[in-house]
C-alpha atoms as a PDB file:
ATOM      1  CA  UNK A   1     -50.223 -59.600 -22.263  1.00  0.00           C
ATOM      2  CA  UNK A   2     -50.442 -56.950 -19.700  1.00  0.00           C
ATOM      3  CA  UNK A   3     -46.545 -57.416 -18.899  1.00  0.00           C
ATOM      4  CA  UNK A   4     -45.451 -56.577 -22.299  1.00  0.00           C
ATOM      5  CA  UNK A   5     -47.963 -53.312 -22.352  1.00  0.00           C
ATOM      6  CA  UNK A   6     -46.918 -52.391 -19.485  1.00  0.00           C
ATOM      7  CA  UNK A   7     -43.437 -52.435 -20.317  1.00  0.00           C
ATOM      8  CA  UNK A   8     -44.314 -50.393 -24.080  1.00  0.00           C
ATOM      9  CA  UNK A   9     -46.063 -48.228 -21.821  1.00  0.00           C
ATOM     10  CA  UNK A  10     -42.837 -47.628 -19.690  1.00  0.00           C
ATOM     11  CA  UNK A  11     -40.394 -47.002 -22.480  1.00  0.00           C
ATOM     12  CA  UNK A  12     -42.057 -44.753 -24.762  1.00  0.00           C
ATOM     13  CA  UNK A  13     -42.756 -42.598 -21.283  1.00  0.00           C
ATOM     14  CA  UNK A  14     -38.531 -42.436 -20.912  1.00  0.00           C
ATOM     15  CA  UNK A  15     -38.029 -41.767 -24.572  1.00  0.00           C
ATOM     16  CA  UNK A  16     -40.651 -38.683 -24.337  1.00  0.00           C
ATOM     17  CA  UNK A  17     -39.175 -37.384 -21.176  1.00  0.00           C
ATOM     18  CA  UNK A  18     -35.286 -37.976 -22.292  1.00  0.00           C
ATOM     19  CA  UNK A  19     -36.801 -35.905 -25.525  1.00  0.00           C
ATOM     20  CA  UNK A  20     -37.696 -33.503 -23.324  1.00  0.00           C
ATOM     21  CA  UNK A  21     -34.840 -32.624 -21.693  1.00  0.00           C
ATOM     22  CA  UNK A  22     -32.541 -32.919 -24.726  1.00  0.00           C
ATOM     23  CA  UNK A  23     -34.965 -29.859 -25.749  1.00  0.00           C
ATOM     24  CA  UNK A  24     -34.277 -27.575 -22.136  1.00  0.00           C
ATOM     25  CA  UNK A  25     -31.907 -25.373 -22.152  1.00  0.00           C
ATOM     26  CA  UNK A  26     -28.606 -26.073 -20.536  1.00  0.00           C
ATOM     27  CA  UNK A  27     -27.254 -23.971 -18.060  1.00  0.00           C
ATOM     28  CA  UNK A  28     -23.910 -23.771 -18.468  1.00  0.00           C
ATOM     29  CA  UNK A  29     -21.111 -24.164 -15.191  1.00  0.00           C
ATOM     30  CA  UNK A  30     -19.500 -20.930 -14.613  1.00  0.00           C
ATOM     31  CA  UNK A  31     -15.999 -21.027 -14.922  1.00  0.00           C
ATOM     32  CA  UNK A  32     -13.148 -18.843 -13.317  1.00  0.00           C
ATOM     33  CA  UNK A  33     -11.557 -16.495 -15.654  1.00  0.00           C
ATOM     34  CA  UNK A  34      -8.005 -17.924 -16.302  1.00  0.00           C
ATOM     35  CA  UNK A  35      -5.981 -14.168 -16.209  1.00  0.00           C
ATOM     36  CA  UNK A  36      -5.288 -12.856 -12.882  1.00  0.00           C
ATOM     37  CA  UNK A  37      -4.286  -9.444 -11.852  1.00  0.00           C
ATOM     38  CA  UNK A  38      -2.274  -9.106  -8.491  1.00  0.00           C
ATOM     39  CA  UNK A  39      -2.104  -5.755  -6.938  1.00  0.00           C
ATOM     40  CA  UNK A  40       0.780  -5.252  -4.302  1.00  0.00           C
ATOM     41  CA  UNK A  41       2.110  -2.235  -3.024  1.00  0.00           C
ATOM     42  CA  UNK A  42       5.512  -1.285  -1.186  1.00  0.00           C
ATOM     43  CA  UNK A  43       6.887   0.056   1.841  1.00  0.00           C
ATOM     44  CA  UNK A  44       4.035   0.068   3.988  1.00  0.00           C
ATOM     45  CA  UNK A  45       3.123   3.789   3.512  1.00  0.00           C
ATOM     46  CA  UNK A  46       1.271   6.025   4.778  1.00  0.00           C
ATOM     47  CA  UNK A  47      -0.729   6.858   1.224  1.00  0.00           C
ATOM     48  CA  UNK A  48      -1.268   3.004   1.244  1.00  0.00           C
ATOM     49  CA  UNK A  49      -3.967   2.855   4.282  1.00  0.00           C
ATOM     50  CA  UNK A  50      -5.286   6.420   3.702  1.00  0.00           C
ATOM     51  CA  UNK A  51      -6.060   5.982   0.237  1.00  0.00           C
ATOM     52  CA  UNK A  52      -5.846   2.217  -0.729  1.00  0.00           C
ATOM     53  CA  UNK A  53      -7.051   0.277   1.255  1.00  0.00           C
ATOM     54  CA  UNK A  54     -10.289   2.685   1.552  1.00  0.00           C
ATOM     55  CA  UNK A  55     -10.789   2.056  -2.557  1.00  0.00           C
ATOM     56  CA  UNK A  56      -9.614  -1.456  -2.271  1.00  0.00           C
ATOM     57  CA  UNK A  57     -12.501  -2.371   0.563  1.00  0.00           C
ATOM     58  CA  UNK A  58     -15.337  -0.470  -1.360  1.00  0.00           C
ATOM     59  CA  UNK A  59     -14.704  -2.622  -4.465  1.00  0.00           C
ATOM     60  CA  UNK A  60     -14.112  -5.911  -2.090  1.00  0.00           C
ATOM     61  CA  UNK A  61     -10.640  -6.115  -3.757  1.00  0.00           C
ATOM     62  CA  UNK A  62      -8.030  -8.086  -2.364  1.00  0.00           C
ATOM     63  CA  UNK A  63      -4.305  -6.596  -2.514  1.00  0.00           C
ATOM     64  CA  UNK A  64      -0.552  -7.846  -1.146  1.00  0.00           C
ATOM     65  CA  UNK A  65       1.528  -4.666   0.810  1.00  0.00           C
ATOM     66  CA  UNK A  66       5.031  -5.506   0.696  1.00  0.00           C
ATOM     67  CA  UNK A  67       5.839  -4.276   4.195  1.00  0.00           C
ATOM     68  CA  UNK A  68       8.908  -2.964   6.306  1.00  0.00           C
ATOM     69  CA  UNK A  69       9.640  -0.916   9.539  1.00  0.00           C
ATOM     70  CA  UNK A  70       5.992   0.113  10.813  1.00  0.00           C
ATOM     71  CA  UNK A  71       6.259   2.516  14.287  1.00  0.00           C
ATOM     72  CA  UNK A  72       5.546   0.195  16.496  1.00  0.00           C
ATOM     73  CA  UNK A  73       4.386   2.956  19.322  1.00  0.00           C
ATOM     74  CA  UNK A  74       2.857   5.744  19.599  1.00  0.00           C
ATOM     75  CA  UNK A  75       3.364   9.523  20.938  1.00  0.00           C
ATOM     76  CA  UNK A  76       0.829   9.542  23.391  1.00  0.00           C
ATOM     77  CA  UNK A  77       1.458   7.394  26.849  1.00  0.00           C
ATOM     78  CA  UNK A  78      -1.078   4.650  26.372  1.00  0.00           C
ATOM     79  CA  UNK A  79      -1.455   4.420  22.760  1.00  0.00           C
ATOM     80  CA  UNK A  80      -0.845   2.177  20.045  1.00  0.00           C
ATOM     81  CA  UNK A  81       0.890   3.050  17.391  1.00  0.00           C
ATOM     82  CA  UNK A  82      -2.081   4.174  14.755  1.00  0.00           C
ATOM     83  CA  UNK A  83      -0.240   2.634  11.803  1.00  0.00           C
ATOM     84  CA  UNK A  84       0.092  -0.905  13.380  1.00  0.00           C
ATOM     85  CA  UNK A  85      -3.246  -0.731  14.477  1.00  0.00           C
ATOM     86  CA  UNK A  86      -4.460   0.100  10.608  1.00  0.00           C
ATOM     87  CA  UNK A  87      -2.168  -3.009   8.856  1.00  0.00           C
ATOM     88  CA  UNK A  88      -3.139  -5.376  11.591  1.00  0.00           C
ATOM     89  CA  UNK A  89      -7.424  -4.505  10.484  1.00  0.00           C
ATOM     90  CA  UNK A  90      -6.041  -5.232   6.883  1.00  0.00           C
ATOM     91  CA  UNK A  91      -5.007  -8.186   7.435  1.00  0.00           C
ATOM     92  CA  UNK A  92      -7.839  -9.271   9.113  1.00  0.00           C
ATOM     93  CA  UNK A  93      -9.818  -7.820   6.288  1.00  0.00           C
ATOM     94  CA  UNK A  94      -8.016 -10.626   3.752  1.00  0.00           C
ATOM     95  CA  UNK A  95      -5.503  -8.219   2.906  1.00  0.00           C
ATOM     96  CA  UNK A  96      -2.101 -10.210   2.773  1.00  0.00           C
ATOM     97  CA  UNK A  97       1.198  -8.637   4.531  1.00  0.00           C
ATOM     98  CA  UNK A  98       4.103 -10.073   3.278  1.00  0.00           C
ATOM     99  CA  UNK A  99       7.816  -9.459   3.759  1.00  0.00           C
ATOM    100  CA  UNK A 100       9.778  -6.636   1.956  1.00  0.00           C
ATOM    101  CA  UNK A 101      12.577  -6.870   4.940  1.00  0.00           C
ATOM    102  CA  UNK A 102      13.398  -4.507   7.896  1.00  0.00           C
ATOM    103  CA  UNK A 103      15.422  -1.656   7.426  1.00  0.00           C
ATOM    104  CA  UNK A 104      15.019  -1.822   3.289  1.00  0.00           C
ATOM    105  CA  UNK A 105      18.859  -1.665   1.935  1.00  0.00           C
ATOM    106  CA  UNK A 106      19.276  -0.452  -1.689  1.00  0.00           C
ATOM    107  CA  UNK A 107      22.700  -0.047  -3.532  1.00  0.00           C
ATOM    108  CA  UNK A 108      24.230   3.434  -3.417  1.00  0.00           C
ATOM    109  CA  UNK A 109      23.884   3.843  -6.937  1.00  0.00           C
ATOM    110  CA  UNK A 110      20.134   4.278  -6.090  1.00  0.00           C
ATOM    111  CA  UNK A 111      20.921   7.104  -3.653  1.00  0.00           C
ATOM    112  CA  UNK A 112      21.094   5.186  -0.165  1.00  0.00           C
ATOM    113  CA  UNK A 113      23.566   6.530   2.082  1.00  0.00           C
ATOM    114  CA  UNK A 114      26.442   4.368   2.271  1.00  0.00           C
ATOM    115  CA  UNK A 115      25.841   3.536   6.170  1.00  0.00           C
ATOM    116  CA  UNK A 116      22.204   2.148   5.269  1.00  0.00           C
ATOM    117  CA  UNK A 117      22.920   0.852   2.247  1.00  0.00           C
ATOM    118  CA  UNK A 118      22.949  -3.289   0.424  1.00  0.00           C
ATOM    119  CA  UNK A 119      27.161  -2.355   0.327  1.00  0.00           C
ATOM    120  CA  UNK A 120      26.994  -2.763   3.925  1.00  0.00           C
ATOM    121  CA  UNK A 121      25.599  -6.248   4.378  1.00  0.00           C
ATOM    122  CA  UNK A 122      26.838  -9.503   4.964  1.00  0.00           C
ATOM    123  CA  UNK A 123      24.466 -12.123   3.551  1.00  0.00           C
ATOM    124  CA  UNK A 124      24.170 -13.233   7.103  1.00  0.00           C
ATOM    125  CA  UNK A 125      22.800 -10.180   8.113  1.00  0.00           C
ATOM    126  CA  UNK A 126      20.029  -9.932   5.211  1.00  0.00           C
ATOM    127  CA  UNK A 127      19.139 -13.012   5.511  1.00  0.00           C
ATOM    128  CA  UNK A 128      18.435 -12.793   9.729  1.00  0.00           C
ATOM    129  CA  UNK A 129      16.395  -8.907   8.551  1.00  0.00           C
ATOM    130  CA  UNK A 130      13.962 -11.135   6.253  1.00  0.00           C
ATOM    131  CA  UNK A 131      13.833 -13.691   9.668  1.00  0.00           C
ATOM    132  CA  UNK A 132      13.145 -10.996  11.858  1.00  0.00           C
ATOM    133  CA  UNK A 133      10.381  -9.155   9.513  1.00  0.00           C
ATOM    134  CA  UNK A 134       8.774 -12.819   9.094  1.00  0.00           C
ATOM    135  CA  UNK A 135       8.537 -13.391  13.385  1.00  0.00           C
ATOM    136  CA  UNK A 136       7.234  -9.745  13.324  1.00  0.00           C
ATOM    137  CA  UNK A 137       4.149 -10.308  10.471  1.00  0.00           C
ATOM    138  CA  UNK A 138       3.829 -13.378  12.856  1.00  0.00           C
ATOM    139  CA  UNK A 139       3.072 -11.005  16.119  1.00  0.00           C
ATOM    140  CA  UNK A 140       0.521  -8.839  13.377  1.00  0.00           C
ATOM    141  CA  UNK A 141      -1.083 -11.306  11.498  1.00  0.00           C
ATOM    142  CA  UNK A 142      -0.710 -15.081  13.372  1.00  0.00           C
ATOM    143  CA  UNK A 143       2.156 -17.288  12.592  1.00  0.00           C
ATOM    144  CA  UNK A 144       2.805 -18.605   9.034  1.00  0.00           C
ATOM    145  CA  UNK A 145       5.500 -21.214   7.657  1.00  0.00           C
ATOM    146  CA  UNK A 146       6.336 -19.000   4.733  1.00  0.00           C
ATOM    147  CA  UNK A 147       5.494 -15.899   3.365  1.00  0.00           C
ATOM    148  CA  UNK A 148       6.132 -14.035   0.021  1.00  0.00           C
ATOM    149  CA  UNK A 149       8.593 -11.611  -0.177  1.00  0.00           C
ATOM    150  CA  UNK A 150       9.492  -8.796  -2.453  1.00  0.00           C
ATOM    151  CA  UNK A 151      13.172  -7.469  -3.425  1.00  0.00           C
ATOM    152  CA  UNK A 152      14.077  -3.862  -1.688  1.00  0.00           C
ATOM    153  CA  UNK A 153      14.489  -1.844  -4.655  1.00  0.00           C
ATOM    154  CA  UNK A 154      14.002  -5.261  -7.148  1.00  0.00           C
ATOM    155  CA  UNK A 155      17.516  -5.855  -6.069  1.00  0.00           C
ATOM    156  CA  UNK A 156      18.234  -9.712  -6.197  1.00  0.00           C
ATOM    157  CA  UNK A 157      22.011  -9.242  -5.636  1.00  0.00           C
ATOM    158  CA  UNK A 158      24.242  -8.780  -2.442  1.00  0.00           C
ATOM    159  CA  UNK A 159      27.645  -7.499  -3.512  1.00  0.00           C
ATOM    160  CA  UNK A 160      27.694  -8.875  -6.984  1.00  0.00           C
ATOM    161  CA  UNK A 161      26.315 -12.372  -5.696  1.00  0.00           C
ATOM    162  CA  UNK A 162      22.207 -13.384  -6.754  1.00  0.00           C
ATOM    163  CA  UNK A 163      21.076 -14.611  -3.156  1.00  0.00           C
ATOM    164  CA  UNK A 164      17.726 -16.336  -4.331  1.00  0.00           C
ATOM    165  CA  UNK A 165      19.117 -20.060  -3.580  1.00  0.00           C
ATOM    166  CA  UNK A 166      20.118 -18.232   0.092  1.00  0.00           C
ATOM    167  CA  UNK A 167      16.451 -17.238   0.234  1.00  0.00           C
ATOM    168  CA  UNK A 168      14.912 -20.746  -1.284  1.00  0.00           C
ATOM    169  CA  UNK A 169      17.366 -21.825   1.551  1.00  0.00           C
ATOM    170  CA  UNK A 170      16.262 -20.076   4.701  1.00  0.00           C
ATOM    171  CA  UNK A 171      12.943 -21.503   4.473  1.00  0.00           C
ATOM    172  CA  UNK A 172      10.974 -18.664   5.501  1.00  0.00           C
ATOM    173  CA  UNK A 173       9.449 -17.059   1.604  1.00  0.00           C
ATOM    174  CA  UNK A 174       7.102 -18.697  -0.487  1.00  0.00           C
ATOM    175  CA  UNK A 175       7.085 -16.935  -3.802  1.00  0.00           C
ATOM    176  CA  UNK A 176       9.569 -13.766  -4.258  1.00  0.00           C
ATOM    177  CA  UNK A 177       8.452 -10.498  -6.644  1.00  0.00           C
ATOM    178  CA  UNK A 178      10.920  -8.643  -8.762  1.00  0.00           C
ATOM    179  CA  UNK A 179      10.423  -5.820 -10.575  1.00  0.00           C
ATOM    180  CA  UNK A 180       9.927  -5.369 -14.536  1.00  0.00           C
ATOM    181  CA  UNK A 181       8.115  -3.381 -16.887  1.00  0.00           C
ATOM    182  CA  UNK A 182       4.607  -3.488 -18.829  1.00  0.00           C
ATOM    183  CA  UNK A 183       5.938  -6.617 -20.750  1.00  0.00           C
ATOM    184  CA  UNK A 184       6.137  -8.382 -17.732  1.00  0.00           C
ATOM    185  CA  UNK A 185       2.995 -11.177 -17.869  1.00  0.00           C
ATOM    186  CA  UNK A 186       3.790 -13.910 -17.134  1.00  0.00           C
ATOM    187  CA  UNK A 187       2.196 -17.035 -19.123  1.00  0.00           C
ATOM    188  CA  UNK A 188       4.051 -19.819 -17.844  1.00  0.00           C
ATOM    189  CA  UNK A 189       4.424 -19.752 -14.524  1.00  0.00           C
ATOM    190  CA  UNK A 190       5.958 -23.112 -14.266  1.00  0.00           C
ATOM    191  CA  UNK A 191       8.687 -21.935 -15.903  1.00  0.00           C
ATOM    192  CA  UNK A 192       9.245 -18.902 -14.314  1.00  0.00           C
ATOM    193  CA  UNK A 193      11.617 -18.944 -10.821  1.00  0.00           C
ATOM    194  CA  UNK A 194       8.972 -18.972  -7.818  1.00  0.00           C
ATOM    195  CA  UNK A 195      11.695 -16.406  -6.052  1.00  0.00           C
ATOM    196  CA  UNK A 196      11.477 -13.882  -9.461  1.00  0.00           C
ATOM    197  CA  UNK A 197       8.154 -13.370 -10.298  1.00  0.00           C
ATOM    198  CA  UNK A 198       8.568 -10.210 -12.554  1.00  0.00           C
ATOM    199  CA  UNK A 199       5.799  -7.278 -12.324  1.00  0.00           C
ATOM    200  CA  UNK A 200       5.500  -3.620 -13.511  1.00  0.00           C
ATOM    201  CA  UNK A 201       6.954  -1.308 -11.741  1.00  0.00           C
ATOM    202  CA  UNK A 202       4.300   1.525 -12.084  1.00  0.00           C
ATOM    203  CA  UNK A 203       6.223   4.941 -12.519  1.00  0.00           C
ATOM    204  CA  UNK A 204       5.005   8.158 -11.108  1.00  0.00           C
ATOM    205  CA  UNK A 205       2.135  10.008 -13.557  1.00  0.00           C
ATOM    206  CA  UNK A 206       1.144   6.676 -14.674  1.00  0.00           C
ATOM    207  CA  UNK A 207      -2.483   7.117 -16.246  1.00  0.00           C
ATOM    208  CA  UNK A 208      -5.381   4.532 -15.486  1.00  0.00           C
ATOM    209  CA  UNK A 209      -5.725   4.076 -19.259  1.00  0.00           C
ATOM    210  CA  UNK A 210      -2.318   3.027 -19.118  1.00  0.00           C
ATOM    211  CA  UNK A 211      -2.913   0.469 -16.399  1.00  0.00           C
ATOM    212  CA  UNK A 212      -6.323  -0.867 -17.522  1.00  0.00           C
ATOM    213  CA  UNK A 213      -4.147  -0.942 -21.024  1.00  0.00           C
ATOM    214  CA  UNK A 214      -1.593  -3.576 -19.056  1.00  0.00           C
ATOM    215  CA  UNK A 215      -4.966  -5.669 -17.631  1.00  0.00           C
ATOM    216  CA  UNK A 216      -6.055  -6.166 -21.156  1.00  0.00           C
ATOM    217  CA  UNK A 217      -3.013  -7.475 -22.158  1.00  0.00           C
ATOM    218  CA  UNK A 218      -3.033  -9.969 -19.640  1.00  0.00           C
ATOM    219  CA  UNK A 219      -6.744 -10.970 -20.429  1.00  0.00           C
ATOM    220  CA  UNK A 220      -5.606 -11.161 -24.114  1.00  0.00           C
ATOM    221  CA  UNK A 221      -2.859 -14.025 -22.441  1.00  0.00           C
ATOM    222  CA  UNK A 222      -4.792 -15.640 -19.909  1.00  0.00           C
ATOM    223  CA  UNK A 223      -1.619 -14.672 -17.579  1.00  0.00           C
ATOM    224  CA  UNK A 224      -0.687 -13.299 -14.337  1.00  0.00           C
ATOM    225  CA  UNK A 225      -0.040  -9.391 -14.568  1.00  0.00           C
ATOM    226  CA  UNK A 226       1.754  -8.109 -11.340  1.00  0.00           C
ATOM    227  CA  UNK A 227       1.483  -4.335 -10.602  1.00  0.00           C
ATOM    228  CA  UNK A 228       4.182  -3.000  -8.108  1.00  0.00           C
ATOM    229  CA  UNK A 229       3.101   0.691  -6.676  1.00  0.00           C
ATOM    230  CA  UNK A 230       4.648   2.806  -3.878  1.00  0.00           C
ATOM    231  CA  UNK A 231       2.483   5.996  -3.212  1.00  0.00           C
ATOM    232  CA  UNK A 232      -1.595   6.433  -4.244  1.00  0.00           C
ATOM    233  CA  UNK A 233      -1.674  10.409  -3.688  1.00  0.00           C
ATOM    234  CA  UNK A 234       1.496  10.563  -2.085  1.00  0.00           C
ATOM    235  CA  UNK A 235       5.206  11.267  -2.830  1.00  0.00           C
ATOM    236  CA  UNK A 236       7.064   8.051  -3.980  1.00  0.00           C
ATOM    237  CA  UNK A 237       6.714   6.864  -7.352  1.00  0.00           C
ATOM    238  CA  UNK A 238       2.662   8.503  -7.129  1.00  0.00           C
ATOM    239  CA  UNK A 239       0.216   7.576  -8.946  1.00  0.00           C
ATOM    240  CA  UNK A 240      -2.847   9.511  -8.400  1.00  0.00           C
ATOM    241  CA  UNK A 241      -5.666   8.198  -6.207  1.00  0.00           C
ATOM    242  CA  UNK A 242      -7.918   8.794  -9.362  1.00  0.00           C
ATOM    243  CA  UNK A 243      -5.628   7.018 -11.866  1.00  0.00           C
ATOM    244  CA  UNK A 244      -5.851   4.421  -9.265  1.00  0.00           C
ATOM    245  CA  UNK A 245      -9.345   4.329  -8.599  1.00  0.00           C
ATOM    246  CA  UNK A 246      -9.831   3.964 -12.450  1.00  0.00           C
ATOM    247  CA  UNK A 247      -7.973   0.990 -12.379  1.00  0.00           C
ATOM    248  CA  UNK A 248     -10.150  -0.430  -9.555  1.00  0.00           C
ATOM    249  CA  UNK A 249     -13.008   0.084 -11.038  1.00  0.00           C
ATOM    250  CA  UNK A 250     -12.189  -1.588 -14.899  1.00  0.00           C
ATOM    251  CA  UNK A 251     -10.761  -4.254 -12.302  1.00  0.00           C
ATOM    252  CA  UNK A 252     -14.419  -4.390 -10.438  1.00  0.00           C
ATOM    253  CA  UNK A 253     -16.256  -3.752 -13.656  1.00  0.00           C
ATOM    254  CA  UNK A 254     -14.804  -6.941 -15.390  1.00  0.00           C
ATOM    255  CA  UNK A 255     -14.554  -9.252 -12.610  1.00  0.00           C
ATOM    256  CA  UNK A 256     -16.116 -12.096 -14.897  1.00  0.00           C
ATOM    257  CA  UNK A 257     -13.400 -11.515 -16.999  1.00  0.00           C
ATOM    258  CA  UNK A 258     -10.261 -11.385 -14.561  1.00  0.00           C
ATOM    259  CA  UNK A 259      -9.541 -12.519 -11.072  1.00  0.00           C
ATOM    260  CA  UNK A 260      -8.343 -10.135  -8.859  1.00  0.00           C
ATOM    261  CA  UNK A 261      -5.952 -12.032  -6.198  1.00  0.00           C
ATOM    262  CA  UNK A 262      -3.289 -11.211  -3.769  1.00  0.00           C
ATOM    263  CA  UNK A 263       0.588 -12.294  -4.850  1.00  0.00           C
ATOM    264  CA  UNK A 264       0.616 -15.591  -2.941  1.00  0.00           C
ATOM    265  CA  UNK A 265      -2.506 -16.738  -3.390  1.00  0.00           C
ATOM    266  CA  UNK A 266      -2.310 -15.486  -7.660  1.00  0.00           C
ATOM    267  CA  UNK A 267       1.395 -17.530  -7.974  1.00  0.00           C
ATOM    268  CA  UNK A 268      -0.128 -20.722  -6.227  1.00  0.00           C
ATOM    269  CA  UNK A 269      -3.367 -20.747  -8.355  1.00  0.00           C
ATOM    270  CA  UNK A 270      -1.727 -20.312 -11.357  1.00  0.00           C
ATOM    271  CA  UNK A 271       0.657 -23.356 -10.809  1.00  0.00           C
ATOM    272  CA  UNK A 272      -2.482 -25.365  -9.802  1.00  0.00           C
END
């Protein structure tokens, strides 16, 4: 019966190789870490491509820079203006620019000058500042649909009035920052206004301990932590360039641990 042997033959060879690779290791798939970090920074300043940007591209760390009112010339006849020149090579290095608007108008009570200050705006004339800074990212960067957008001074408010649904509205912003504390991770990001994603406003002196301290706590989560900074070795709201690089380097260090995204592309991932 040569059919039947040959068919014994054929089975017990299956069972001894399925036996064999029960036995073999598995290799398990790797998985993206569910907490993200986003890093953005404000007011396109000078500190930001001297300092940041440097430590972000050694690390290949992605960031957001809120941006408004970069010199769009330069001093000497011929020239470009060196700053423009430096945010349009971030952006081309995956760096995202989003909008923070034009002119940046604060309330008084935060010591603008009353003739540059929110007071002074219609909600015509904010709204057609956050137009114009999205056609100019447009001329830097290539033209987008929508962009994010951060709140001058975490300001959601003209006169009194919460102009999110003006924003939603205009068409132009994708998700919107706020501001907040080292509380704000945010867990649920379904349930959290795409226009008023909170983040932590990092103060001046703030030590890297202090910053890796806020990353842990959004590991612990498996959230979205959002830092907001102004100046790396500079004047406004500084935080040293070593505090910083600290920060950068936990962030680098633990990579398989937590992502490191910019804001747009952290908000859309985490309502995936």
């Amino acid at each position: 019966m040569p059919f039947f042997k040959t068919f014994i033959i054929t089975t017990t060879s299956i069972l001894l190789l399925t036996a064999a690779f029960a036995q073999m290791p598995s290799t398990p798939t790797a998985k993206a870490p569910p907490a993200i970090i986003c890093l953005t920074y404000d007011d396109a300043l000078p500190s930001q491509l001297e300092n940041v940007i440097p430590q972000l591209n050694a690390l290949h760390l992605k960031a957001t820079f809120f941006i408004n009112s970069i010199p769009g010339s330069s001093d000497q006849l011929g020239h470009g203006s060196p700053s423009l020149i430096a945010w349009k090579a971030a952006a081309a290095q995956g760096h995202e620019l989003a909008n923070h608007t034009l002119f940046h108008p604060c309330p008084q009570k935060l010591g603008w000058e009353k003739d540059v200050s929110l007071e002074t705006y219609t909600l015509d004339m904010l709204l057609s500042e956050i137009k114009t800074m999205h056609a100019y990212l447009d001329a830097i960067t290539g033209k987008k649909k929508k962009r994010s957008f951060a709140y001058p001074c975490n300001e959601t408010a003209l006169n009194g009035v919460d102009y999110t649904a003006a924003l939603r509205k205009l068409g132009v912003v994708s998700y919107g920052r706020t501001g907040g504390d080292q509380q704000s991770i945010i867990t649920d990001v379904n349930h959290t206004d795409d226009l008023k994603m909170p983040s932590w406003h990092v103060m001046e002196g703030t030590s890297g301990e202090a910053m890796i301290a806020f990353v842990e706590k959004t590991m612990q989560s498996n959230g979205l932590g959002i830092f907001q900074f102004h100046d790396v070795g500079g004047a406004l709201f500084n935080v040293s360039k070593e505090a910083h690089q600290k920060l950068l380097d936990y962030l680098h260090d633990n990579a398989h641990r937590v992502r490191v995204l910019t804001f747009s592309d952290a908000v859309a991932e985490m309502k995936r």
